[in-house]
Protein backbone atom coordinates (compact mmCIF):
# COMPACT_ATOMS: atom_id res chain seq x y z
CA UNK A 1 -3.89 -40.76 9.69
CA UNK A 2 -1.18 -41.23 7.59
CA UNK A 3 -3.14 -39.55 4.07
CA UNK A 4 -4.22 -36.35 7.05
CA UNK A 5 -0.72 -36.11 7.45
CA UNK A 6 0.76 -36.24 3.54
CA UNK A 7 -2.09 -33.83 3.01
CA UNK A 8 -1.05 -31.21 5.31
CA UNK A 9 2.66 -32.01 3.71
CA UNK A 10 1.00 -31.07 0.34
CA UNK A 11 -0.68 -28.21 1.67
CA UNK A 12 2.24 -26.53 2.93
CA UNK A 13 4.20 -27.08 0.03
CA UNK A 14 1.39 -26.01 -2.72
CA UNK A 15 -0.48 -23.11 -0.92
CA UNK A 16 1.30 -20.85 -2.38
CA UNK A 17 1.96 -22.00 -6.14
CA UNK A 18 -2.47 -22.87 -5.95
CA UNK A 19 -2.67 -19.48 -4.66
CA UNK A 20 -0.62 -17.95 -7.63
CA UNK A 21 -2.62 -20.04 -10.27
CA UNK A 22 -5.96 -19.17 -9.00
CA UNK A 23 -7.64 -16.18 -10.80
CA UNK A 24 -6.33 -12.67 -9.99
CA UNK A 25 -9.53 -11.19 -9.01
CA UNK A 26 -9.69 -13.76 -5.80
CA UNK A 27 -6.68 -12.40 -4.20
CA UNK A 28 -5.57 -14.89 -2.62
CA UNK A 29 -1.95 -14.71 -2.20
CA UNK A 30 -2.93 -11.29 -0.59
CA UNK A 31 -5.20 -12.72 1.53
CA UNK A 32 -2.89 -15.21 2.57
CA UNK A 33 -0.18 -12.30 3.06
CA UNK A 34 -2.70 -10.68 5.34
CA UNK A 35 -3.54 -13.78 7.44
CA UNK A 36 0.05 -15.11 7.97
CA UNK A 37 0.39 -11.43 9.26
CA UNK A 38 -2.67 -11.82 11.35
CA UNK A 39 -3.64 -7.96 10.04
CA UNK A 40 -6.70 -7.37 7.69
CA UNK A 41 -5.26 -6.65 3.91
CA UNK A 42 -5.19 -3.01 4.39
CA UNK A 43 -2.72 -2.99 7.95
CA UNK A 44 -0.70 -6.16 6.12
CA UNK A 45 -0.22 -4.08 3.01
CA UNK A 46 0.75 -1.13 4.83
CA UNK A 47 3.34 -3.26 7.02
CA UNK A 48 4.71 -5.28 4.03
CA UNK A 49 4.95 -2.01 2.17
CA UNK A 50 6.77 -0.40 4.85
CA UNK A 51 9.21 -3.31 5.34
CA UNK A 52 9.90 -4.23 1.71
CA UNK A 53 10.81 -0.99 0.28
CA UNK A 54 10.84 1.80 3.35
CA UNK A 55 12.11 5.09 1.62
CA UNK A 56 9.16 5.11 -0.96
CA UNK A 57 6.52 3.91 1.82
CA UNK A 58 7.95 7.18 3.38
CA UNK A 59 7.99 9.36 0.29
CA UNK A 60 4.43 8.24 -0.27
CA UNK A 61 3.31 8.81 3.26
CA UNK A 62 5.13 12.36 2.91
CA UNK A 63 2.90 13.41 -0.45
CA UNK A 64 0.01 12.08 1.56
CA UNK A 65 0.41 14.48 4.29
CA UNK A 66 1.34 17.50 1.59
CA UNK A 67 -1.43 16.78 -0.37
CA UNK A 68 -4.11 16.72 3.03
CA UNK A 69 -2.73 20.10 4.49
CA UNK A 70 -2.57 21.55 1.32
CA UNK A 71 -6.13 20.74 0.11
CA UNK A 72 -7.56 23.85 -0.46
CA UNK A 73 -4.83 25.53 -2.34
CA UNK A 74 -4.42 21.82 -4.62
CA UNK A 75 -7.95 22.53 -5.53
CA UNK A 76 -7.98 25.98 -6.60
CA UNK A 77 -4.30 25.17 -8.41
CA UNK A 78 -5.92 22.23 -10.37
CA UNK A 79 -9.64 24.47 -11.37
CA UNK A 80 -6.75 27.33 -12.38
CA UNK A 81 -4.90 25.14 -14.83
CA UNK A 82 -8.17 23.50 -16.20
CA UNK A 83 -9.65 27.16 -16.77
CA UNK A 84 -6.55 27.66 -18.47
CA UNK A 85 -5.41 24.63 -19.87
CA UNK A 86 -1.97 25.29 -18.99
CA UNK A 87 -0.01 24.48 -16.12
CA UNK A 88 0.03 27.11 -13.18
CA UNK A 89 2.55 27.50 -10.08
CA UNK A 90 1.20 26.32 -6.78
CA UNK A 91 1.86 27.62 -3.83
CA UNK A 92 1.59 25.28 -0.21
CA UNK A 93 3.02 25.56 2.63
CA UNK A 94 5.22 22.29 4.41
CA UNK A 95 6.14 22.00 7.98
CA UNK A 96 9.06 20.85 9.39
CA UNK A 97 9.71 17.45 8.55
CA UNK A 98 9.42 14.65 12.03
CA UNK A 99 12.12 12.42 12.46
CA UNK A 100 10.63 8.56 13.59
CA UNK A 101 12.13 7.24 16.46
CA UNK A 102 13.52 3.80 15.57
């Protein structure tokens, strides 16, 4: 009983310094982000992202939305400048902006 219990002491004091040490490509201080969160990876890095650093999450969300309602004219903008191999002007079109409720 008593080894269960210093084990679980361990545990709780090493998950995350193991988790840092193991190999990038297992992700698992992500994974253990994600579960503590009880979200899969993609809702817990959303969330963390829009916790840890909100104005960018916002900005980012904000280009996301430009770029979708503005497909069309993106795409003809970018085949313009690679015909020409210069830069060209763009024109889209953006809404009003919607304030969250908090």
């Amino acid at each position: 009983m008593g080894g269960v219990v210093i084990g679980m002491i361990l545990w709780a004091a090493f998950a995350g310094a193991v988790a840092r040490a193991a190999p990038e490509g297992w992700l698992w201080p992500e994974r253990m982000a994600a579960r503590t969160l009880r979200l899969d990876t993609w809702e817990a890095s959303r969330r963390l992202a829009a916790v840890s650093k909100p104005e960018q999450w916002n900005a980012m969300i904000r280009g996301g939305l430009l770029m979708q309602e503005n497909r069309a004219a993106i795409e003809r903008c970018g085949r313009d400048a690679a015909q020409t191999g210069e830069p060209v002007r763009c024109t889209v079109r953006i809404g009003p902006v919607e304030r969250s409720r908090k």
